[in-house]
C-alpha atoms as a PDB file:
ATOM      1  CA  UNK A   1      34.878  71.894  42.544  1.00  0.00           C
ATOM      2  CA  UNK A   2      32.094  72.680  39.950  1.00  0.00           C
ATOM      3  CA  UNK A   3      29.723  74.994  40.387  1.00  0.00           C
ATOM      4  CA  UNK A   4      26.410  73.756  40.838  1.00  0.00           C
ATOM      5  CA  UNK A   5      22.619  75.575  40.020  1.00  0.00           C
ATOM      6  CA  UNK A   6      19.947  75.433  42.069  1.00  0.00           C
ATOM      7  CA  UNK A   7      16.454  76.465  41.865  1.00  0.00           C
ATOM      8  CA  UNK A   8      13.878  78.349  43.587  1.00  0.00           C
ATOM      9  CA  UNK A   9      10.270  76.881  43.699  1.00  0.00           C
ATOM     10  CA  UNK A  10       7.443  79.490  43.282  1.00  0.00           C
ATOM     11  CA  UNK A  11       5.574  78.826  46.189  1.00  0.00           C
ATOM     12  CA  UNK A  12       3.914  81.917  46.758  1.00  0.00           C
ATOM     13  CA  UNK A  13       0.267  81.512  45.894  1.00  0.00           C
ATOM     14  CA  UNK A  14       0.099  84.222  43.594  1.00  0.00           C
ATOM     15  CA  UNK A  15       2.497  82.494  41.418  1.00  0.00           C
ATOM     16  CA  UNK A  16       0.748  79.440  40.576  1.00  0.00           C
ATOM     17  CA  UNK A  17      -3.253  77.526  39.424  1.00  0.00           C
ATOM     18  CA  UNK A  18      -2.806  74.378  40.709  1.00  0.00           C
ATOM     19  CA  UNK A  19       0.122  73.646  43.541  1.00  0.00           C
ATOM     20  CA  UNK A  20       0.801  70.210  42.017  1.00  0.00           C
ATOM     21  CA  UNK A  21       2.071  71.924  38.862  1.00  0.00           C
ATOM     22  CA  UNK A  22       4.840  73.212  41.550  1.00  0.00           C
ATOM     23  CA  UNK A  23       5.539  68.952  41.670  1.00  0.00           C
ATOM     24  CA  UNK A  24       5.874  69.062  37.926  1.00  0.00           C
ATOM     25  CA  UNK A  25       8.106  72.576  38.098  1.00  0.00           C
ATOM     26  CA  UNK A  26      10.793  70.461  40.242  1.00  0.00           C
ATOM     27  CA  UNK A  27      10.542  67.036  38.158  1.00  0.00           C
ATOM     28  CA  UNK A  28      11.199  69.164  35.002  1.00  0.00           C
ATOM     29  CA  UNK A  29      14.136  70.921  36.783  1.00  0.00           C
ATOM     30  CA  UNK A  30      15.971  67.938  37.505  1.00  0.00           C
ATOM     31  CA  UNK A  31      14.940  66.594  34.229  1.00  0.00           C
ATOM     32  CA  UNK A  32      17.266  69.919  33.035  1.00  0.00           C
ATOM     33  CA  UNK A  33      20.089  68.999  34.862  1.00  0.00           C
ATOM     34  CA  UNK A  34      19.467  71.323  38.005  1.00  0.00           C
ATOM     35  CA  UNK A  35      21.229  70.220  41.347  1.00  0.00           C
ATOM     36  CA  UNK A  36      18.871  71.431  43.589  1.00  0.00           C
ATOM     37  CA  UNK A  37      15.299  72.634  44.197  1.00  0.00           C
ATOM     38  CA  UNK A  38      14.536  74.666  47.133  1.00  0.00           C
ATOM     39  CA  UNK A  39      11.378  76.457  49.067  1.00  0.00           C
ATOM     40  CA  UNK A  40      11.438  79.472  51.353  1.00  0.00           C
ATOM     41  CA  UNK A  41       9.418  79.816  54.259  1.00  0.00           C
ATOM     42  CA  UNK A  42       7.309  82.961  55.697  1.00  0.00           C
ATOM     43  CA  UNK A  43       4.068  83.620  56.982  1.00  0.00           C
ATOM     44  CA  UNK A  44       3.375  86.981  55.328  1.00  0.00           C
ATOM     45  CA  UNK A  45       1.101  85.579  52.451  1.00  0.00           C
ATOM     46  CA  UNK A  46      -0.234  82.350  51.359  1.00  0.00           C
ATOM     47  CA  UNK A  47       1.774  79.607  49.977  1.00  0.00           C
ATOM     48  CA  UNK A  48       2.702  76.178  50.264  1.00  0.00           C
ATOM     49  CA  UNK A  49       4.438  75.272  53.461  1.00  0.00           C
ATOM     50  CA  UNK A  50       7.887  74.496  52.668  1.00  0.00           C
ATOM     51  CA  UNK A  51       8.579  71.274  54.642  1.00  0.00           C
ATOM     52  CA  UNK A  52       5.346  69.925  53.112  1.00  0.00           C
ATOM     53  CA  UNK A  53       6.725  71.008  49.864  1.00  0.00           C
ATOM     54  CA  UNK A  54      10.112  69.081  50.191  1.00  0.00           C
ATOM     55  CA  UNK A  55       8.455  65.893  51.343  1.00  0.00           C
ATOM     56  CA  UNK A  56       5.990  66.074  48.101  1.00  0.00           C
ATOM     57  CA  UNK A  57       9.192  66.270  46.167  1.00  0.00           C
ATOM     58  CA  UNK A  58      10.808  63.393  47.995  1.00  0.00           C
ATOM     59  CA  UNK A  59       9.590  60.684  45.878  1.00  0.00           C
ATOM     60  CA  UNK A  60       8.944  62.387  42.779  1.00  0.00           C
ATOM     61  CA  UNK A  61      12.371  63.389  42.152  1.00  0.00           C
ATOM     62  CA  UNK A  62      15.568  60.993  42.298  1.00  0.00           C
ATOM     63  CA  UNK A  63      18.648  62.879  42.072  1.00  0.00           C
ATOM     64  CA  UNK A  64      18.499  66.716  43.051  1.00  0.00           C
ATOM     65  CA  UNK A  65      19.263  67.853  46.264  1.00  0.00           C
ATOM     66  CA  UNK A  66      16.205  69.236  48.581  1.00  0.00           C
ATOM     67  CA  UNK A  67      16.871  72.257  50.448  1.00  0.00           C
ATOM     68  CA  UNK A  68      14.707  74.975  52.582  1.00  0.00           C
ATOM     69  CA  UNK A  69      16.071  78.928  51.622  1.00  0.00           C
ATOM     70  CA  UNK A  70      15.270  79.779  54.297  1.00  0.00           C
ATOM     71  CA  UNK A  71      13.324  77.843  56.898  1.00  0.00           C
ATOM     72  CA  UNK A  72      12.807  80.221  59.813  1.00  0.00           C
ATOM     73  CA  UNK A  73      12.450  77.507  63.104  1.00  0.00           C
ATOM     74  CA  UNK A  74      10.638  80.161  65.331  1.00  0.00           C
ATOM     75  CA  UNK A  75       7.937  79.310  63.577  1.00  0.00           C
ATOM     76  CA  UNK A  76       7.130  75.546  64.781  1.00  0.00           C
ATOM     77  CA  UNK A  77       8.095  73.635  67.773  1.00  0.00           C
ATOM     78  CA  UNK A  78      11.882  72.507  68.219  1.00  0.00           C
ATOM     79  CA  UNK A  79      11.224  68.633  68.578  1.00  0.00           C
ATOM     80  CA  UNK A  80       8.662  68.128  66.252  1.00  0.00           C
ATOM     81  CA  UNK A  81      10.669  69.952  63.820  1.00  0.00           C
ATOM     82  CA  UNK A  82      13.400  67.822  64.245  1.00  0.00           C
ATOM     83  CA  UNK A  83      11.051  65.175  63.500  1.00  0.00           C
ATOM     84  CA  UNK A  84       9.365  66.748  60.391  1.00  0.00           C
ATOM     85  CA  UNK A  85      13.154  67.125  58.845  1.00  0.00           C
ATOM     86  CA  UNK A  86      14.186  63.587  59.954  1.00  0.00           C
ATOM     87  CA  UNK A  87      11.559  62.339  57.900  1.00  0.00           C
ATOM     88  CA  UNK A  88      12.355  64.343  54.856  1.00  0.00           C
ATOM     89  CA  UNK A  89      16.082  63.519  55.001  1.00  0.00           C
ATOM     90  CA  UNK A  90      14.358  59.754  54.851  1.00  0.00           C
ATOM     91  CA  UNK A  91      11.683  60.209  52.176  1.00  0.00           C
ATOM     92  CA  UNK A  92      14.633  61.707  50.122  1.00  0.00           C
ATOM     93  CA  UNK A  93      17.349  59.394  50.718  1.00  0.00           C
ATOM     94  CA  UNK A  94      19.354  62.271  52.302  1.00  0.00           C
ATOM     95  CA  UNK A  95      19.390  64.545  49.981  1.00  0.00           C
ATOM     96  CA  UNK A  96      18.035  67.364  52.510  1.00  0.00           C
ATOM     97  CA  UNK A  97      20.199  70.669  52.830  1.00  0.00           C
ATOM     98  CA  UNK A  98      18.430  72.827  55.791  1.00  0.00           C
ATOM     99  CA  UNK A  99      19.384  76.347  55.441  1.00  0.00           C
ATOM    100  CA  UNK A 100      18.009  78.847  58.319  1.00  0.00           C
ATOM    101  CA  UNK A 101      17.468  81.760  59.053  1.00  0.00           C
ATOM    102  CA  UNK A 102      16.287  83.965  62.256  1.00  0.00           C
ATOM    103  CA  UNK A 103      13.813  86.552  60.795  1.00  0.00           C
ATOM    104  CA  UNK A 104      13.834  90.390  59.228  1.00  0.00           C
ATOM    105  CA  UNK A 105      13.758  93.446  61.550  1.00  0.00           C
ATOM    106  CA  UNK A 106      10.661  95.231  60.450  1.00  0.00           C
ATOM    107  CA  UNK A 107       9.150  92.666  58.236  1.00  0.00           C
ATOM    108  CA  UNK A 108       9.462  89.282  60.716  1.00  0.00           C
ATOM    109  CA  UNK A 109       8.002  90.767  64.516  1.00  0.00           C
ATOM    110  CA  UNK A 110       4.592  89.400  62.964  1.00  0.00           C
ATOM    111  CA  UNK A 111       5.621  86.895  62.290  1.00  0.00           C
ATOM    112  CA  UNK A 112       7.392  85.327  66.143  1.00  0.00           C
ATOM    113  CA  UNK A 113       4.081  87.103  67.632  1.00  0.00           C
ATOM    114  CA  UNK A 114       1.735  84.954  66.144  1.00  0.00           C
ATOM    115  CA  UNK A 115       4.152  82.256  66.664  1.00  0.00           C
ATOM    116  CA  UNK A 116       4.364  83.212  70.329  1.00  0.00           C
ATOM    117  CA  UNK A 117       8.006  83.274  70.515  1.00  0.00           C
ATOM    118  CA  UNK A 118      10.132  86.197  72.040  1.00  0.00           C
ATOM    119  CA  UNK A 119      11.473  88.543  69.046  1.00  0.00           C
ATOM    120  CA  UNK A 120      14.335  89.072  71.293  1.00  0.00           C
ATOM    121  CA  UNK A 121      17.133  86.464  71.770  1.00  0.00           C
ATOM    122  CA  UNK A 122      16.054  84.624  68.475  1.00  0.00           C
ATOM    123  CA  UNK A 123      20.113  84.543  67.424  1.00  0.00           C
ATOM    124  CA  UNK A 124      20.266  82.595  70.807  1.00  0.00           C
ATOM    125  CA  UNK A 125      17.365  80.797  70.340  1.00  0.00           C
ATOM    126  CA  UNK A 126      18.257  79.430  66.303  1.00  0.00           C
ATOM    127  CA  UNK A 127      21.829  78.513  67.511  1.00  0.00           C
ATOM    128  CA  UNK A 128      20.371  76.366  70.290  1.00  0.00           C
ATOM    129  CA  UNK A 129      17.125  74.811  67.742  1.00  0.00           C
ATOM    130  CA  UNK A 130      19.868  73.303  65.592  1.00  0.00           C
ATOM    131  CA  UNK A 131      21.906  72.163  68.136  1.00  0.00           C
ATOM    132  CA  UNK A 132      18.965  70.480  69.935  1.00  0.00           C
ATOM    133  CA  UNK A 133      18.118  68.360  66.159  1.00  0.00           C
ATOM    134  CA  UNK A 134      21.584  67.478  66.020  1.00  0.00           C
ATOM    135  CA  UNK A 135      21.253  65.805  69.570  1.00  0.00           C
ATOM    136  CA  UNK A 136      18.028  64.456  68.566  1.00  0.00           C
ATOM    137  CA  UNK A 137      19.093  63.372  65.471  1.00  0.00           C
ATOM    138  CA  UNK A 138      21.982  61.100  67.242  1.00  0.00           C
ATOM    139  CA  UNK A 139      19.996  59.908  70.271  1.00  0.00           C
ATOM    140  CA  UNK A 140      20.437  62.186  73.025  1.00  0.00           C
ATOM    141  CA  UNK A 141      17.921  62.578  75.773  1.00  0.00           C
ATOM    142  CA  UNK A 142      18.209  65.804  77.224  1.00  0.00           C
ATOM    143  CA  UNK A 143      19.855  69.176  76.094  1.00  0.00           C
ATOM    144  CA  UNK A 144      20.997  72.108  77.657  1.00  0.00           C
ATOM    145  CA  UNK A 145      21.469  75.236  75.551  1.00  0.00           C
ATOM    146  CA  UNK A 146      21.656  79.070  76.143  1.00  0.00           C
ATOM    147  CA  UNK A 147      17.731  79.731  75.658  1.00  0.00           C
ATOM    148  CA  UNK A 148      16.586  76.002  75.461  1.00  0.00           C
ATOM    149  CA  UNK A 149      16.772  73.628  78.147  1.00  0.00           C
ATOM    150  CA  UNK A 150      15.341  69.831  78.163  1.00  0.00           C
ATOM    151  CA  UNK A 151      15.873  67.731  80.629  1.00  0.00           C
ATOM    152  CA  UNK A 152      13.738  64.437  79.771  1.00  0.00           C
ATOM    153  CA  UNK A 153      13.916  64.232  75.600  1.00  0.00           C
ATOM    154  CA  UNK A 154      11.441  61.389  74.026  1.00  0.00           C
ATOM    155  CA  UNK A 155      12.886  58.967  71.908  1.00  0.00           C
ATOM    156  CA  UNK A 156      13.099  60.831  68.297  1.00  0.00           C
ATOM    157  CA  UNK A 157      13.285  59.825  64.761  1.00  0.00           C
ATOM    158  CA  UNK A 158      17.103  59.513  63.958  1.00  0.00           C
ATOM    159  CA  UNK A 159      18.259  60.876  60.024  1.00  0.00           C
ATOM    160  CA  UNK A 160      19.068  59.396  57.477  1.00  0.00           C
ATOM    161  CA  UNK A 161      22.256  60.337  57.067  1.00  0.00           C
ATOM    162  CA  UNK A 162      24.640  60.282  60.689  1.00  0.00           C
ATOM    163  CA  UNK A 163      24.707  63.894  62.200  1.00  0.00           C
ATOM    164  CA  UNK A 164      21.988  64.615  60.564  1.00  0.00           C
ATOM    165  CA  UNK A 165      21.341  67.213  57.022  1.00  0.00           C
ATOM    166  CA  UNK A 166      23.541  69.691  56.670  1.00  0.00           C
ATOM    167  CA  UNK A 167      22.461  72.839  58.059  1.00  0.00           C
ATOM    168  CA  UNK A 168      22.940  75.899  56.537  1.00  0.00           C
ATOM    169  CA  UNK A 169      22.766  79.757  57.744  1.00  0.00           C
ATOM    170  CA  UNK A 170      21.217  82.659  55.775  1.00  0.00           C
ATOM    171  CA  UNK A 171      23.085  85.920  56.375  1.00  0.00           C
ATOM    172  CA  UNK A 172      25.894  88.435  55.863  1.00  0.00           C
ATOM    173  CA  UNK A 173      26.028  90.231  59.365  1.00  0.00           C
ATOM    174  CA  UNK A 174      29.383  89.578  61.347  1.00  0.00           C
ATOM    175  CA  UNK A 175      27.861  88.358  63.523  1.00  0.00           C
ATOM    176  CA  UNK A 176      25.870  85.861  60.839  1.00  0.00           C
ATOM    177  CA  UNK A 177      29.430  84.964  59.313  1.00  0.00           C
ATOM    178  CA  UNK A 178      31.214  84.533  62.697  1.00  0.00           C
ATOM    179  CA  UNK A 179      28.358  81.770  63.253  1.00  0.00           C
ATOM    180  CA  UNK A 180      28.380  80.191  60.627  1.00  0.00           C
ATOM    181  CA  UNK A 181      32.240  79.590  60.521  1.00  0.00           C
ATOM    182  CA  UNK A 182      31.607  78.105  63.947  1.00  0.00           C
ATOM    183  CA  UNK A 183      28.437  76.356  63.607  1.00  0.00           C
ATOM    184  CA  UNK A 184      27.257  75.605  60.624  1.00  0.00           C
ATOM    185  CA  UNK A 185      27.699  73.390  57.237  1.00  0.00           C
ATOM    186  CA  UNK A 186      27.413  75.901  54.552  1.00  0.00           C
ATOM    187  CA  UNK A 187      26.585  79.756  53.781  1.00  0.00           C
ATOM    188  CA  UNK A 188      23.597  81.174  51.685  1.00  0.00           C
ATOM    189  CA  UNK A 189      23.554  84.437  51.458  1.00  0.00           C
ATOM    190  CA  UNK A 190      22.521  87.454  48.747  1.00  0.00           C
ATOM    191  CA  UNK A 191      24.881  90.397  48.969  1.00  0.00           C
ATOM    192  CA  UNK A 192      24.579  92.666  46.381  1.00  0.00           C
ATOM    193  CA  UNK A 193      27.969  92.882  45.122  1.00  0.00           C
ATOM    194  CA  UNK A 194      30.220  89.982  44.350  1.00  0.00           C
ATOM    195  CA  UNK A 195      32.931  92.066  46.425  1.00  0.00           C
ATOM    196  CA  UNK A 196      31.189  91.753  49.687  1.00  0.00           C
ATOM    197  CA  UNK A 197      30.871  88.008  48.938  1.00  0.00           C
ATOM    198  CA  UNK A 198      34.299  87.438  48.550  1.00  0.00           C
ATOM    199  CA  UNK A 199      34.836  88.825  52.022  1.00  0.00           C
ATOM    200  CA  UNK A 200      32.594  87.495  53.482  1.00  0.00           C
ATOM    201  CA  UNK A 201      33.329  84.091  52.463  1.00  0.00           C
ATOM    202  CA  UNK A 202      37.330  85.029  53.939  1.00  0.00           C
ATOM    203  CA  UNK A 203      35.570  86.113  57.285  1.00  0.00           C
ATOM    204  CA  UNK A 204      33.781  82.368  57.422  1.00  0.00           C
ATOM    205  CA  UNK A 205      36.689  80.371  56.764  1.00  0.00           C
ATOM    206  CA  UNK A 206      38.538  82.486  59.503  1.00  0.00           C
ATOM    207  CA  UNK A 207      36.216  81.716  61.546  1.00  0.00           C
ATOM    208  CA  UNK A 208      35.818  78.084  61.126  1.00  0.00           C
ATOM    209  CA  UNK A 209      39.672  77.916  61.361  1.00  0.00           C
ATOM    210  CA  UNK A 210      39.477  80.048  64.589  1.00  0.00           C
ATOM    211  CA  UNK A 211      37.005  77.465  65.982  1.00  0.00           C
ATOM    212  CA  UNK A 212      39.816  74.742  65.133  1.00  0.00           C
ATOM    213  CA  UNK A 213      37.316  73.569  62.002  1.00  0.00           C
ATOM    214  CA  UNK A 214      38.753  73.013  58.522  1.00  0.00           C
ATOM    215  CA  UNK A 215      38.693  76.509  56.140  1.00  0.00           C
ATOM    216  CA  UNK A 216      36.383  74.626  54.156  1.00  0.00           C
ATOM    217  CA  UNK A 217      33.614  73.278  56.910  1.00  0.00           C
ATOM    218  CA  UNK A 218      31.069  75.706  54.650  1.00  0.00           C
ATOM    219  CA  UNK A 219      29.809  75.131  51.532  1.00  0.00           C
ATOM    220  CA  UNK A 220      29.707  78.933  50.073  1.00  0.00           C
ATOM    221  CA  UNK A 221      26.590  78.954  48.278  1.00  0.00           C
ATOM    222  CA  UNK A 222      24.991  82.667  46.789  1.00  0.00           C
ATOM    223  CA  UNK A 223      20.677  83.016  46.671  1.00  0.00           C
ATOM    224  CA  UNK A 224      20.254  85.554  43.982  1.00  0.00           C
ATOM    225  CA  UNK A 225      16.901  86.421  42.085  1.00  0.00           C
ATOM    226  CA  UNK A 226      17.448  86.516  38.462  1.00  0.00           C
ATOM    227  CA  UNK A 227      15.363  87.687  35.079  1.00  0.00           C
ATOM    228  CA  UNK A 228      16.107  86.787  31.258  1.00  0.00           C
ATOM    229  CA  UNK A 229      15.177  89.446  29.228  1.00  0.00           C
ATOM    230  CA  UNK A 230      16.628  90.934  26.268  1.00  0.00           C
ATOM    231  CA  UNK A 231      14.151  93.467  25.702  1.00  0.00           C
ATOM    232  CA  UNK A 232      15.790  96.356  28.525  1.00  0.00           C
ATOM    233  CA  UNK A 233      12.459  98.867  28.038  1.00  0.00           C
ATOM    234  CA  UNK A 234      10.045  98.180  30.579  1.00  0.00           C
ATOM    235  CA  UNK A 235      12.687  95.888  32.352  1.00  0.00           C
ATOM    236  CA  UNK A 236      12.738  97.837  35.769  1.00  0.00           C
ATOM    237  CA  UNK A 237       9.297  97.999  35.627  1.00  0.00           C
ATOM    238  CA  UNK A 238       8.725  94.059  35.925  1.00  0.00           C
ATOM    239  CA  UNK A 239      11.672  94.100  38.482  1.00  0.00           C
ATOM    240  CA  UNK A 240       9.690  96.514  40.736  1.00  0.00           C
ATOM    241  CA  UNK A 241       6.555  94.662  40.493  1.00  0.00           C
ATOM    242  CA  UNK A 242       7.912  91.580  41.283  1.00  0.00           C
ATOM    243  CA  UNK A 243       9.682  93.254  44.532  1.00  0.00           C
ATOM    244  CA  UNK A 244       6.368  95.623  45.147  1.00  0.00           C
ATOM    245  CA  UNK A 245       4.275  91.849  45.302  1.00  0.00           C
ATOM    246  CA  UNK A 246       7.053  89.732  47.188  1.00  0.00           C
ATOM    247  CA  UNK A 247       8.268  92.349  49.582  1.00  0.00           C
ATOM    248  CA  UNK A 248       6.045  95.242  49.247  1.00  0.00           C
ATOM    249  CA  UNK A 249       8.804  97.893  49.005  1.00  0.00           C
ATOM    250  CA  UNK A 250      10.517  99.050  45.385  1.00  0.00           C
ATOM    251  CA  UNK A 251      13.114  97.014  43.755  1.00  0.00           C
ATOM    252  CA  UNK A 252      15.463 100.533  43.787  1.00  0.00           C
ATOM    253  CA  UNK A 253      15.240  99.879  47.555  1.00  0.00           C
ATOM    254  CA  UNK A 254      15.478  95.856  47.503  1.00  0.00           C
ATOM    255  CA  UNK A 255      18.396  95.906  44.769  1.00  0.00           C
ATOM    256  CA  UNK A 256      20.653  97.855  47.735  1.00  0.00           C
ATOM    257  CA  UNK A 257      20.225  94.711  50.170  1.00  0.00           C
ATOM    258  CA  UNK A 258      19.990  91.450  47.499  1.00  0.00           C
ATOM    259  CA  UNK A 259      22.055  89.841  44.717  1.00  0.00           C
ATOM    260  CA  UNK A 260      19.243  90.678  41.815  1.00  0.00           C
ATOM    261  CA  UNK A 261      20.492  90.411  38.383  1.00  0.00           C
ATOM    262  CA  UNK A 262      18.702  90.709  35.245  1.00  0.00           C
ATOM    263  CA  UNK A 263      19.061  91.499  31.678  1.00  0.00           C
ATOM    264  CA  UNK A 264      20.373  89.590  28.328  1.00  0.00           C
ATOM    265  CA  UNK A 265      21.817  86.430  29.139  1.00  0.00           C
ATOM    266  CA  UNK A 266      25.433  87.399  28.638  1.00  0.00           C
ATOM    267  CA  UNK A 267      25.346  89.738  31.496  1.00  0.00           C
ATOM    268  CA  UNK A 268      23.457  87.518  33.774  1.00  0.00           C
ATOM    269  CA  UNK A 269      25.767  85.115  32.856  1.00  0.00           C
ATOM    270  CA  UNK A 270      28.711  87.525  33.677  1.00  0.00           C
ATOM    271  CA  UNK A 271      27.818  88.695  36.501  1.00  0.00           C
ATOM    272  CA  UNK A 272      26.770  85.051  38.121  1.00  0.00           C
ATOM    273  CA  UNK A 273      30.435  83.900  37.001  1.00  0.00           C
ATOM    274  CA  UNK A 274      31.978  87.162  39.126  1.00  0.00           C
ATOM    275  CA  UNK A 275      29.801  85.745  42.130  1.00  0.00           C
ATOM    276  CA  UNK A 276      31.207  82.114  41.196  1.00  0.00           C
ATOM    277  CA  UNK A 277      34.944  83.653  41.176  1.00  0.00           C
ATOM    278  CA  UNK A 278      33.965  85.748  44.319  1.00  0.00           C
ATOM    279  CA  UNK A 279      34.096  81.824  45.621  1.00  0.00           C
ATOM    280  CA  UNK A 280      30.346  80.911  45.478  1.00  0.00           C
ATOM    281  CA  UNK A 281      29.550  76.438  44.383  1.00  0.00           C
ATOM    282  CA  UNK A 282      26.456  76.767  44.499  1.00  0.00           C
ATOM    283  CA  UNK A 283      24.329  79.254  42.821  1.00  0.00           C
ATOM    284  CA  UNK A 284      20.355  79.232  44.249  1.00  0.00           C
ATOM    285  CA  UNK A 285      18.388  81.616  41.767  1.00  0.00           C
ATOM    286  CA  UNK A 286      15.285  82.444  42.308  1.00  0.00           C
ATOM    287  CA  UNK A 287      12.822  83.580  39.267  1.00  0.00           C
ATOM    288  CA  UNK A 288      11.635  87.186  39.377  1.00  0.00           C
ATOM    289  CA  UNK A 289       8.718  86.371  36.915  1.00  0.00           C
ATOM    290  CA  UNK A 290       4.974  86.304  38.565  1.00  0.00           C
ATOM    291  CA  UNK A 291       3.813  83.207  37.166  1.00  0.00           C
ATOM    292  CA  UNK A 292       4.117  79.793  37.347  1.00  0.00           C
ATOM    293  CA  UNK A 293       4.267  79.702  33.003  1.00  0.00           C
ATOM    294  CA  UNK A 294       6.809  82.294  32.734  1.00  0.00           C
ATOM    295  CA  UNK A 295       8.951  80.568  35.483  1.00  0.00           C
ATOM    296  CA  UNK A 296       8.821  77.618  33.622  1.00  0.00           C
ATOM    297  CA  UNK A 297      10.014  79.616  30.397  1.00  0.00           C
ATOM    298  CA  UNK A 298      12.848  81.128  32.349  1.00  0.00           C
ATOM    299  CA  UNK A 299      13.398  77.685  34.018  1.00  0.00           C
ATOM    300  CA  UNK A 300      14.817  76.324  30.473  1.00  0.00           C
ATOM    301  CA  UNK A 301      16.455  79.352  29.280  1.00  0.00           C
ATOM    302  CA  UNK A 302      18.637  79.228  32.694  1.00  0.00           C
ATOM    303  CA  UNK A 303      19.639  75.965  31.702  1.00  0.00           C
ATOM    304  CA  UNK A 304      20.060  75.866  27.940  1.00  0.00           C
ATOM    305  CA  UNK A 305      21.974  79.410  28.148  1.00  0.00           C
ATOM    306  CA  UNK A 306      23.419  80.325  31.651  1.00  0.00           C
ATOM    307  CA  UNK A 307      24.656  77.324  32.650  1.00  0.00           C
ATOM    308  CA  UNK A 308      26.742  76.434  29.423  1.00  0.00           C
ATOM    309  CA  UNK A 309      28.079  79.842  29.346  1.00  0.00           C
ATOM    310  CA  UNK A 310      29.569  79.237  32.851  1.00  0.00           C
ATOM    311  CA  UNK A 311      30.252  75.475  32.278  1.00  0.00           C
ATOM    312  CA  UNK A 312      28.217  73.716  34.744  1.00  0.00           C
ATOM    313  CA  UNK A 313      27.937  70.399  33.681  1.00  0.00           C
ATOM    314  CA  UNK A 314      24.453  69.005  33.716  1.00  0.00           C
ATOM    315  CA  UNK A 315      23.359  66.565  35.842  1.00  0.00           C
ATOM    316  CA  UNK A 316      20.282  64.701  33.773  1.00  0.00           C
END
């Protein structure tokens, strides 16, 4: 299968003027040949709501796939956010890929508080929010999970696409990879080292073949953070902003836990094809550059230079 490359949009407010040049950011991406635009989700810092994001996108784009990286569903209601991503995969034709996630010890308590949802049991509780879309999504009218229980379901809006958008899971624990062999469509992760994505990937498909689903129920897709540059003086320096700003802790401690890779484009290149050997289709980069200009710069080198020099055909 070919690899595909997907984009991050820079949603954080920090990052852009005017959030309908983020409109214009995923038009001109898919006007580069990009498979996929995608928006992450948080509630740590101002930025455009990703689901309101996607559905912006849905008519002014055609072709690319939509996708959430990551949407974290403790943060809204179960059945109306069944709804909210019915309608997407509608506006868009079906070209909605939901990847989720359930939070960041240390950095996500916040962020279920204010949602008023229990920290604890929030593996339980994701498992059992996706589960209760799917049975939305095809009509059911009452669901019975390990943390959510319905007994008396409205009528809800049915996808686009029967069964629903793929749903994807965020993660590298076992526990994450167990799941997702299980349970899910596809696998997004960002391990630092293509090594740990190859077995990873193995310990999915084992799983999936445990749960008596096909080897290749997953799509194995990689969400790394990337930077053109060939000047290398000063280059850790930008890298350790951008981390300081997004995460507020050094990019010498966020480099240890993500895929980050940065440089001249032949190693970025390199190092993205050892990730595509490691067995990853779909690459998701996201732009360590602080605005929405020198995105956009970075946006066409990706395509003009990285994705010839690992011969992913263009999809314009």
């Amino acid at each position: 299968m070919d690899t595909r490359l997907g984009i991050l949009l820079p949603t954080n407010q920090s990052q852009w003027d005017d959030a309908r040049r983020l409109v214009d950011f995923a038009v001109q991406a898919e006007l580069l040949g990009y498979d996929s635009v995608w928006a992450n989700d948080t509630l740590l810092g101002p930025r455009i709501e990703p689901l309101a994001m996607l559905a912006a996108l849905s008519s002014a784009t055609e072709r690319v796939t939509l996708g959430t990286a990551a949407l974290l569903p403790a943060f809204r209601r179960p059945v109306m956010a069944a709804q909210a991503l019915a309608s997407i995969d509608h506006l868009s034709a079906g070209r909605l890929v939901v990847t989720v996630g359930a939070g960041f010890p240390g950095r996500s308590e916040i962020e279920h508080a204010v949602s008023e949802v229990p920290w604890e049991r929030r593996f339980g509780r994701l498992d059992d929010t996706v589960a209760l879309w799917r049975a939305l999504w095809s009509g059911q009218r009452a669901f019975h999970g390990t943390v959510l229980h319905f007994d008396d379901l409205p009528e809800s809006t049915p996808s686009y696409r029967p069964g629903g958008p793929p749903i994807w899971l965020g993660g590298a624990s076992p526990s994450a990879l167990e799941r997702t062999g299980r349970l899910y469509d596809g696998w997004l992760p960002y391990p630092p080292d293509p090594a740990d994505y190859r077995t990873g990937l193995a310990a999915v498909r084992s799983a999936a073949a445990t749960a008596g689903r096909s080897e290749d129920a997953d799509d194995p897709a990689l969400f790394v953070t990337v930077l053109i540059s060939e000047e290398s003086e000063g280059l850790e320096r930008r890298l350790d902003s951008y981390c300081q700003t997004t995460y507020g802790l050094p990019y010498e401690t966020v480099r240890t836990v993500q895929a980050i890779v940065a440089g001249p484009a032949e190693h970025v290149a390199a190092t993205l094809g050892r990730y595509a050997k490691a067995g990853a289709e779909h690459l998701v980069c996201r732009i360590a550059a602080p605005s929405l200009d020198t995105q956009l710069d970075q946006l066409e080198l990706i395509a003009k230079v990285i994705r010839p020099a690992l011969q992913i055909p263009s999809r314009a």
